[in-house]
N, C-alpha and C. Protein backbone atom coordinates (compact mmCIF):
# COMPACT_ATOMS: atom_id res chain seq x y z
N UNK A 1 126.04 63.72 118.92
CA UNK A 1 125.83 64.33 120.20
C UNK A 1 126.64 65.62 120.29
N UNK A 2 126.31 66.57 121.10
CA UNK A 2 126.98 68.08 121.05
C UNK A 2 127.56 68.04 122.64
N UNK A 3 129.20 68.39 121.85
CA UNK A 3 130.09 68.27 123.98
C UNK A 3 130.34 69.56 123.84
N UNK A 4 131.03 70.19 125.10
CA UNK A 4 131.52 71.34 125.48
C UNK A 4 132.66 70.70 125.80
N UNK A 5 134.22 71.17 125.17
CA UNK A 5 135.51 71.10 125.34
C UNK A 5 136.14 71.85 125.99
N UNK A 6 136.84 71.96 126.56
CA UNK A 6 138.24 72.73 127.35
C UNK A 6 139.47 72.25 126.86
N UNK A 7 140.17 73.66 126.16
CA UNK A 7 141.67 73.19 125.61
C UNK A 7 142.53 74.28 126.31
N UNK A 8 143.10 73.62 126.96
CA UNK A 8 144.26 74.14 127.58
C UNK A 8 145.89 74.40 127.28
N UNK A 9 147.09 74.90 127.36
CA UNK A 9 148.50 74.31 127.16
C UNK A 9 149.35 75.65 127.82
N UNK A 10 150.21 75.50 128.44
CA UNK A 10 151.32 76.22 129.06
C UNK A 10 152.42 76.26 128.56
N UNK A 11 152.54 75.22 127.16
CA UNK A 11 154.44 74.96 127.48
C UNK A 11 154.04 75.15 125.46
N UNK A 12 155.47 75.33 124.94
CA UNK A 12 155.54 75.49 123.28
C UNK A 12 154.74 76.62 123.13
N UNK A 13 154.64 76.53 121.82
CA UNK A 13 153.83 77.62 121.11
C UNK A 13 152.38 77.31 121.22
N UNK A 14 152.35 78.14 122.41
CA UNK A 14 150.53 77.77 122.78
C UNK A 14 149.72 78.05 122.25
N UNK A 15 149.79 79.42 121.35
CA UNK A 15 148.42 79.40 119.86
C UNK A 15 148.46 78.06 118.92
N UNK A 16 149.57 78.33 118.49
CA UNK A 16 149.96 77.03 117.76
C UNK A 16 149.64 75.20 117.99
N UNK A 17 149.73 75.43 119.44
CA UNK A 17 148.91 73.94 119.84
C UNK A 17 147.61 73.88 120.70
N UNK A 18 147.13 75.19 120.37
CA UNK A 18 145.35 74.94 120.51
C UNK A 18 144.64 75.07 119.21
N UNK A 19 145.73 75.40 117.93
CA UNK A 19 144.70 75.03 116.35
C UNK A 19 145.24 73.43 116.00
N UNK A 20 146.48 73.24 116.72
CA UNK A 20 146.53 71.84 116.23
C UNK A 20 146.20 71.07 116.99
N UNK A 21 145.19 71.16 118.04
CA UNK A 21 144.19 70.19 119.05
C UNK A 21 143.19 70.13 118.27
N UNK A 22 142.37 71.78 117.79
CA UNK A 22 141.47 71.75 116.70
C UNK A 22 141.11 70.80 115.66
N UNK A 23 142.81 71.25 115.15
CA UNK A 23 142.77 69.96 113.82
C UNK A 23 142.67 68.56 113.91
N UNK A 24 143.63 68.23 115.18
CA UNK A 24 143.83 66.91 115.32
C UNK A 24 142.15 66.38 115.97
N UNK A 25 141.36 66.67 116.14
CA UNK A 25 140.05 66.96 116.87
C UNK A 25 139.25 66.57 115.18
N UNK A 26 139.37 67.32 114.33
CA UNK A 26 139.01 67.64 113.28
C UNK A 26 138.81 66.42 112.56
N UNK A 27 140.33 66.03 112.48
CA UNK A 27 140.74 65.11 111.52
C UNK A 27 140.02 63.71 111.97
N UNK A 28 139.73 63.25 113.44
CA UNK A 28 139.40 62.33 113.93
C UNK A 28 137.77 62.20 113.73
N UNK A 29 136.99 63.40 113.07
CA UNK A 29 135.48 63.68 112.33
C UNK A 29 134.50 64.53 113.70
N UNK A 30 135.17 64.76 114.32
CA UNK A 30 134.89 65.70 115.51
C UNK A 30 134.35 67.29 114.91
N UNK A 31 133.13 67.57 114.37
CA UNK A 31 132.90 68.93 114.53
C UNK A 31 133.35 69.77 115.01
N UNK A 32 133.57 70.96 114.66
CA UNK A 32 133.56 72.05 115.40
C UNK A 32 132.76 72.86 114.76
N UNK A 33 131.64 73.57 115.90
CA UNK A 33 130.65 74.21 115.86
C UNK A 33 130.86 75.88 116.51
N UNK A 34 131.30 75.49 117.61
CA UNK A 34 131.66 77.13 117.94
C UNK A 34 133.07 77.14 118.39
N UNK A 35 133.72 78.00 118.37
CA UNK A 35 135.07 78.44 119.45
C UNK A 35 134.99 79.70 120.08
N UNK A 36 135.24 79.57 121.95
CA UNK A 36 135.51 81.19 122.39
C UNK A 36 136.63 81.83 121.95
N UNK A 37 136.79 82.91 121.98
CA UNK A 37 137.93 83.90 122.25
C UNK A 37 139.11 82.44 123.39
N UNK A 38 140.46 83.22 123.09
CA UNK A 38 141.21 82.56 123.39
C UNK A 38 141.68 83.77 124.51
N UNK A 39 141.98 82.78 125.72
CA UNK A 39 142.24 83.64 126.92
C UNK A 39 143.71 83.24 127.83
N UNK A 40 144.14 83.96 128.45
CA UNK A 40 145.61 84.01 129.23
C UNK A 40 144.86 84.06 130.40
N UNK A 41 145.57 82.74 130.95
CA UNK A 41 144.97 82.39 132.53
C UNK A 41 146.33 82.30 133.07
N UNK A 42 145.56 82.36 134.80
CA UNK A 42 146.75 82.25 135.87
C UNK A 42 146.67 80.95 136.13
N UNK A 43 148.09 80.14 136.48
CA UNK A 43 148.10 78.63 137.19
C UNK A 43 147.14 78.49 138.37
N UNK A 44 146.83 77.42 138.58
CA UNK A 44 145.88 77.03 139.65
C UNK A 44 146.35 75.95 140.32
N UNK A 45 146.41 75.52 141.33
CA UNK A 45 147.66 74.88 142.10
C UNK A 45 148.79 74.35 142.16
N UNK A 46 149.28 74.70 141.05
CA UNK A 46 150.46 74.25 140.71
C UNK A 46 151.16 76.10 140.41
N UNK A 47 151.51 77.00 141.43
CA UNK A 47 151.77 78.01 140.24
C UNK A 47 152.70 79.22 139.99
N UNK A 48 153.90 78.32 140.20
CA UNK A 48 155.49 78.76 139.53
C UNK A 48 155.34 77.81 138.56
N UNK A 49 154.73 78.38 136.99
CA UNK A 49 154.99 78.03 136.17
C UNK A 49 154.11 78.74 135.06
N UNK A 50 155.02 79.03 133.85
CA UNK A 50 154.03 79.78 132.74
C UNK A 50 152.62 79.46 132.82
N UNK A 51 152.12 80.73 132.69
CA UNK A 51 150.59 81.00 132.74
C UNK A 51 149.81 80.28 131.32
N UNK A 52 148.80 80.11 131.09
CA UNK A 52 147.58 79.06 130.22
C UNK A 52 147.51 80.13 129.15
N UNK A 53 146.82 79.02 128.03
CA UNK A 53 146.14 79.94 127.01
C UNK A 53 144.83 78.93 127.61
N UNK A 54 143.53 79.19 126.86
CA UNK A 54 142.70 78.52 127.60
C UNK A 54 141.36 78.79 126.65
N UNK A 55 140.54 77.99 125.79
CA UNK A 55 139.84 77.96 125.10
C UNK A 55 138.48 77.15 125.09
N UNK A 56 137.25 77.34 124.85
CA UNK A 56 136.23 76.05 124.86
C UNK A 56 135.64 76.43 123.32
N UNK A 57 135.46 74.67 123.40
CA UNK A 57 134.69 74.42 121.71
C UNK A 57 133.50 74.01 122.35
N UNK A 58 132.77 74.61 121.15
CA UNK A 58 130.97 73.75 121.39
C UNK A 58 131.81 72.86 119.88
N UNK A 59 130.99 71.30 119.97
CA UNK A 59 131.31 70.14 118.77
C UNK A 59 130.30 69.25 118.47
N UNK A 60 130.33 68.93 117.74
CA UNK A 60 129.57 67.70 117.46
C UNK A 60 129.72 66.41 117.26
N UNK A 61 129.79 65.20 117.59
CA UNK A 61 130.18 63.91 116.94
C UNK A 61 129.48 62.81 117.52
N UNK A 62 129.28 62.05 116.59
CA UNK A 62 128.88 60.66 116.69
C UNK A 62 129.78 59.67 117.99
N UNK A 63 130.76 60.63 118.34
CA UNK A 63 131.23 59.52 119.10
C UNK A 63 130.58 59.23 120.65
N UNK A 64 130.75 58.50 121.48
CA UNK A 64 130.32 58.24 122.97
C UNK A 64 130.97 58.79 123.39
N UNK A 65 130.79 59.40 124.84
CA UNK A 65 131.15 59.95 125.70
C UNK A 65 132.91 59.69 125.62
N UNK A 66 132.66 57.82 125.80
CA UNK A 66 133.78 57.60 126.14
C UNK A 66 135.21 57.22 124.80
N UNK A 67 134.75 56.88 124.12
CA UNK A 67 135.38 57.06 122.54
C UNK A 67 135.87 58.65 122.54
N UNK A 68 135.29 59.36 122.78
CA UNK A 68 135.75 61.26 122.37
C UNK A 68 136.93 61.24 123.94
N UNK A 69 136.74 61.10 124.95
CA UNK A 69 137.86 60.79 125.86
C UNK A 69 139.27 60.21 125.24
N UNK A 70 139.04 59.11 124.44
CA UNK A 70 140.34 58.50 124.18
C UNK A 70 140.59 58.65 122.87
N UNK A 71 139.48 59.73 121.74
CA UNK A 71 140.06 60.33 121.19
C UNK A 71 140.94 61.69 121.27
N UNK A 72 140.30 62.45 122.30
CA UNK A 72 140.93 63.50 123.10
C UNK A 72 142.42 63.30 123.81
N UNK A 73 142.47 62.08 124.06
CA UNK A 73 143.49 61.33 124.67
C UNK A 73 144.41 61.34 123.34
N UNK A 74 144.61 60.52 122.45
CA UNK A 74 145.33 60.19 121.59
C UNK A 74 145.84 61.72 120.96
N UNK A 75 144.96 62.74 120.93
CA UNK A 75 145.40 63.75 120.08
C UNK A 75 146.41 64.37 121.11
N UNK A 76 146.17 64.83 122.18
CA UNK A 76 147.23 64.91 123.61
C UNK A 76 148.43 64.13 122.89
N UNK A 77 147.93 63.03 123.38
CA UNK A 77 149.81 62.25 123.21
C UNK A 77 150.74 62.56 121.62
N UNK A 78 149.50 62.58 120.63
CA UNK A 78 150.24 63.58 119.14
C UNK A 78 151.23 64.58 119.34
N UNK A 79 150.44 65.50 120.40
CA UNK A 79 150.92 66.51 120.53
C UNK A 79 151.79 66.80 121.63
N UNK A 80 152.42 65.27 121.74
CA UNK A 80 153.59 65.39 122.94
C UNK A 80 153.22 65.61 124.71
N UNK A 81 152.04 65.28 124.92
CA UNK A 81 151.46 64.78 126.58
C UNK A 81 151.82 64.13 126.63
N UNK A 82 152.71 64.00 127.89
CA UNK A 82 153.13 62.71 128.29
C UNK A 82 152.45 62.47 130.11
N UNK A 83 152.26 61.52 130.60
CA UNK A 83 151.96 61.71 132.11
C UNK A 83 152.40 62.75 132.70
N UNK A 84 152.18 63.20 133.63
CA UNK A 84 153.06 64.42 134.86
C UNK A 84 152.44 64.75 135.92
N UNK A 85 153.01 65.17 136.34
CA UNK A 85 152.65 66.10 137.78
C UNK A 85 150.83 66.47 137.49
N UNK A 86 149.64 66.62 138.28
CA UNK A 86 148.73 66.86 138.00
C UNK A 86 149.01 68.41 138.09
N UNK A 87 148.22 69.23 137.47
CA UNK A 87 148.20 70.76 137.50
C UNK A 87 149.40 71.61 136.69
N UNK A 88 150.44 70.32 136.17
CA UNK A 88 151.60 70.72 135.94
C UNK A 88 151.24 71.27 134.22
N UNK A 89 152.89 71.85 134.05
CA UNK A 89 152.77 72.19 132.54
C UNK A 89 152.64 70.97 131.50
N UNK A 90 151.87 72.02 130.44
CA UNK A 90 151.82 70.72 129.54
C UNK A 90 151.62 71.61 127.88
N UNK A 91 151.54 71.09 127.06
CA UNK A 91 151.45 71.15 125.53
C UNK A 91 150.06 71.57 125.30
N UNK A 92 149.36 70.64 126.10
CA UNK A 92 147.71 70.39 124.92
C UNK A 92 147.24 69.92 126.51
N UNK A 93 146.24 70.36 127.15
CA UNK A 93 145.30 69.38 127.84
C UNK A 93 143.83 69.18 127.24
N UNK A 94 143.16 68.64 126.90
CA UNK A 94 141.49 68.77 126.39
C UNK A 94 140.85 68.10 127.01
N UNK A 95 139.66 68.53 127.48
CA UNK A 95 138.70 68.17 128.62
C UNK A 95 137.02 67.95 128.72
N UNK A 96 136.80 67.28 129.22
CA UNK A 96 134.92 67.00 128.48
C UNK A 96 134.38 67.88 129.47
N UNK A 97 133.75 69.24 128.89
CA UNK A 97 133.24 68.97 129.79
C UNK A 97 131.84 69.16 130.22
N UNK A 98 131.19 69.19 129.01
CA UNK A 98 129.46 69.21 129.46
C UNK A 98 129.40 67.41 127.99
N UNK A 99 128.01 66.86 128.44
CA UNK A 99 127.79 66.50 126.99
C UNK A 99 126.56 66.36 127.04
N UNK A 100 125.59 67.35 126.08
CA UNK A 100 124.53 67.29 126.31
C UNK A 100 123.89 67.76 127.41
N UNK A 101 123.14 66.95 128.08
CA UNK A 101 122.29 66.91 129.26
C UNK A 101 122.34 65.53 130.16
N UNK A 102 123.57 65.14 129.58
CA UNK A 102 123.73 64.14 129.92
C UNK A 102 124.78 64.02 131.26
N UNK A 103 124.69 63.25 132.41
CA UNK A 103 125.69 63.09 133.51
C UNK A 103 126.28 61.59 133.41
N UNK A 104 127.36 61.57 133.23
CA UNK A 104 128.35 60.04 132.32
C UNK A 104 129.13 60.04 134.36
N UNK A 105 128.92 58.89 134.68
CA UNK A 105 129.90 58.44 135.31
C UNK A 105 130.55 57.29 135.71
N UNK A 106 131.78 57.01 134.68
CA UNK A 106 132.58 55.77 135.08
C UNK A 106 133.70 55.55 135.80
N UNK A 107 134.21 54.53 135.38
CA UNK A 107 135.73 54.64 136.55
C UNK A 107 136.54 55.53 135.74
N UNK A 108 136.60 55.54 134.46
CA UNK A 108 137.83 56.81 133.86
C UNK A 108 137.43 58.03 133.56
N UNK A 109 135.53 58.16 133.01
CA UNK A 109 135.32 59.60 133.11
C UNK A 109 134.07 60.34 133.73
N UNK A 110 133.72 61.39 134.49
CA UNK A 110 132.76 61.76 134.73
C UNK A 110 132.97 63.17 133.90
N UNK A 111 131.36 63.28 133.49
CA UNK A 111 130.47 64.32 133.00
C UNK A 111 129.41 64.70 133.47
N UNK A 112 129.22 66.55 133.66
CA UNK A 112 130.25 67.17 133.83
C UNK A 112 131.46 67.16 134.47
N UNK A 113 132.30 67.91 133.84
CA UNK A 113 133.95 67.74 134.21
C UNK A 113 133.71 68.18 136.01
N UNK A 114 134.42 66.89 136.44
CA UNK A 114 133.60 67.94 138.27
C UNK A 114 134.61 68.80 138.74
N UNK A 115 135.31 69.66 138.46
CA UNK A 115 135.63 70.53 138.88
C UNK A 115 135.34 71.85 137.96
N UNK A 116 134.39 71.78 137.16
CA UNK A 116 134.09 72.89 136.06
C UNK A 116 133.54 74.24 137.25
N UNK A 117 132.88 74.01 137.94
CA UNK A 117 131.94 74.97 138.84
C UNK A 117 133.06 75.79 139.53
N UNK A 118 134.45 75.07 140.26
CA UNK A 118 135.46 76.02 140.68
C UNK A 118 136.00 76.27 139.66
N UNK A 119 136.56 76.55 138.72
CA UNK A 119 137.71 77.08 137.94
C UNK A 119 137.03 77.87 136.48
N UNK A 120 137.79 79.54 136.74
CA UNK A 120 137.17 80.18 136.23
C UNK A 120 137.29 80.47 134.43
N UNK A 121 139.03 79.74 134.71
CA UNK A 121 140.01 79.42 133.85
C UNK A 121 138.73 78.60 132.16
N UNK A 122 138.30 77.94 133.02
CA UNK A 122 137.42 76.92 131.97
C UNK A 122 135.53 78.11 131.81
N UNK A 123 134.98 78.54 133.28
CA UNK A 123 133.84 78.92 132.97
C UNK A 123 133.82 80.24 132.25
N UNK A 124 134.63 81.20 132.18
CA UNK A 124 134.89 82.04 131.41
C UNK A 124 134.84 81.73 129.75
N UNK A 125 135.54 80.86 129.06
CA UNK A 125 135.42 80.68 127.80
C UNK A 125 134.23 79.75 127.85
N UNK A 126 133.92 79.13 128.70
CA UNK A 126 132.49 78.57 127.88
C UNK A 126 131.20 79.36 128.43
N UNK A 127 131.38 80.12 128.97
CA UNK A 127 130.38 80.79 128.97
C UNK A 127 130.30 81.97 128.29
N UNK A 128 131.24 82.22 127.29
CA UNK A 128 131.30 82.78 126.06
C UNK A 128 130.21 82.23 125.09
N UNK A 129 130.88 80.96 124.85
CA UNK A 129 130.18 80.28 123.76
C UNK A 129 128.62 79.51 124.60
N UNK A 130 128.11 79.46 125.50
CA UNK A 130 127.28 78.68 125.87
C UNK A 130 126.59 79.10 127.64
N UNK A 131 125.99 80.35 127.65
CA UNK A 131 125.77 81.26 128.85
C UNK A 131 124.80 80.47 129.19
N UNK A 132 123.77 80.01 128.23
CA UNK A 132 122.78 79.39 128.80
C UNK A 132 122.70 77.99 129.03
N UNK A 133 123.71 77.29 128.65
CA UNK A 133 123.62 75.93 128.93
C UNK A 133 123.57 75.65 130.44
N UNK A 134 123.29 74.60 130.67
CA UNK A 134 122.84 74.13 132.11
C UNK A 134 123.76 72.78 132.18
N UNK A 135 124.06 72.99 133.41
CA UNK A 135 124.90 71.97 134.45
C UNK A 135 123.78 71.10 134.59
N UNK A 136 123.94 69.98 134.24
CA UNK A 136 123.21 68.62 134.28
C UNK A 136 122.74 68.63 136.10
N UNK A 137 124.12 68.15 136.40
CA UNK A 137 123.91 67.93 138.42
C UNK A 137 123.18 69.26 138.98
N UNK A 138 123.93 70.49 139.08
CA UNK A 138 123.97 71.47 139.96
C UNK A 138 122.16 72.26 139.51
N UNK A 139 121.88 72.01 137.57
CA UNK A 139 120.72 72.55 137.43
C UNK A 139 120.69 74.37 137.33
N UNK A 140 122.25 74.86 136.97
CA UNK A 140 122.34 76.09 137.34
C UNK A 140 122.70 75.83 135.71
N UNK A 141 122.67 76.96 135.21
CA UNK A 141 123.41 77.85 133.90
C UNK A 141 124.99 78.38 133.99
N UNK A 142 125.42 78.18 133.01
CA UNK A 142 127.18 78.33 133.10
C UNK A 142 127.16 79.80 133.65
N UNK A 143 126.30 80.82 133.13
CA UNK A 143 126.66 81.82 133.34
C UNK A 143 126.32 82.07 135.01
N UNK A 144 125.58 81.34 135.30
CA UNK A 144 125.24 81.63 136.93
C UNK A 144 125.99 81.06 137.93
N UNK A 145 126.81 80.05 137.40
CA UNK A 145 127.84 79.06 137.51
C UNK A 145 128.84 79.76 137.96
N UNK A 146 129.00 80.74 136.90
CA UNK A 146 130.44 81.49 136.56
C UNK A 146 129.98 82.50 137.41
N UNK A 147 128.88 83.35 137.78
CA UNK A 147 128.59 84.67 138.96
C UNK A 147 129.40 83.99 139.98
N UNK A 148 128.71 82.94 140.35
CA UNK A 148 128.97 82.15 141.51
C UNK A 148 130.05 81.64 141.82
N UNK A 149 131.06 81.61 141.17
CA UNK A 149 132.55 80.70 141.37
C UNK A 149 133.50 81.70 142.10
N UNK A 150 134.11 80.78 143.20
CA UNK A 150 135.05 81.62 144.13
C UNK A 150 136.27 81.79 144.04
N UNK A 151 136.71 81.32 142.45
CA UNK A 151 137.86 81.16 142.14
C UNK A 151 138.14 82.72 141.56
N UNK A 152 139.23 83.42 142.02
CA UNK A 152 139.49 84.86 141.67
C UNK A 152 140.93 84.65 140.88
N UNK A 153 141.53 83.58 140.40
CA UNK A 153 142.45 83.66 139.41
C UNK A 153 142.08 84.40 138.37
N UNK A 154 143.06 85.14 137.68
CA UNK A 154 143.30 85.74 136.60
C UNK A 154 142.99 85.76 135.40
N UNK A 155 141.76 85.40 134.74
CA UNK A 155 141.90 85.39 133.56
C UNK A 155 141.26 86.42 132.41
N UNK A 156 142.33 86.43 131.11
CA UNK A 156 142.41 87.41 130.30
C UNK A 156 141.97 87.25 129.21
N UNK A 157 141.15 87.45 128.50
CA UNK A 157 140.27 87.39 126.94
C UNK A 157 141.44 88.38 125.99
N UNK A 158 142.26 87.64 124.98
CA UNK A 158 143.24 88.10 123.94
C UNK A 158 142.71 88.74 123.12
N UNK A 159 142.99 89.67 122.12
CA UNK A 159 142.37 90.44 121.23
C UNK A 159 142.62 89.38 120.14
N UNK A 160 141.85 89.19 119.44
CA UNK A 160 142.08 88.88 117.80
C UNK A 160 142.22 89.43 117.02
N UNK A 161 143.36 89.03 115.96
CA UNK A 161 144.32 89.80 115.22
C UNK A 161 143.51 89.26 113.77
């Protein structure tokens, strides 16, 4: 099945722990098919505190919805997530958040990620990699998604070196 990811981190060497989300992603037989540009975002309610790097993968894997959650999960805690403050700093966050055409909703995860439509932080890099994909619920396109979002935080597309 093909997901759309969100990798996030504020705290350590934040290039450094969005290739080792990659890997650790990798290693668990998780494709990777596309990556955006890597971008410098502003905090979003939480925000006296270092600003985001902020990335989306297009992937591939055999796993379920909910298996890639608690593999996503486990690679987090690798990489030193521990519980916290919601919105707060962190190492590594990774996030589901399209899969397919599919709308997943249980008690631990819903798909799409439901706050993807406000935060620009996330529609910016995937609508890099994936302008035309479509929001399962809403029936809109990321990129029309992203016209439409009222979120005016900050975010910055890095040059690659």
């Amino acid at each position: 099945m093909r997901y759309y990811l969100g990798l996030g981190g504020n705290t350590g060497d934040r290039f450094a722990n969005l290739e080792a989300a990659v890997r650790g992603l990798r290693e668990e037989g998780v494709r990777i098919i596309g990556r955006s540009s890597i971008y410098r975002t502003e905090p979003v309610g939480l925000r006296n505190q270092p600003w985001f790097l902020n990335q989306a993968l297009k992937v591939e894997t055999r796993l379920s919805p909910e298996q890639l959650l608690k593999t996503a999960k486990a690679v987090e805690a690798g990489m030193g997530r521990k519980p916290g403050r919601r919105n707060g700093p962190r190492p590594i966050d990774i996030d589901l958040l399209l899969a397919g055409k599919r709308n997943v909703r249980t008690a631990g995860l819903q798909i799409p990620h439901p706050r993807l439509a406000e935060r620009r932080f996330v529609l910016v890099p995937l609508a890099e990699i994936a302008p035309r994909a479509v929001h399962p619920v809403l029936r809109k396109t990321i990129r029309s998604i992203l016209r439409d979002c009222p979120d005016a935080s900050a975010v910055r597309r890095l040059r690659r070196d």
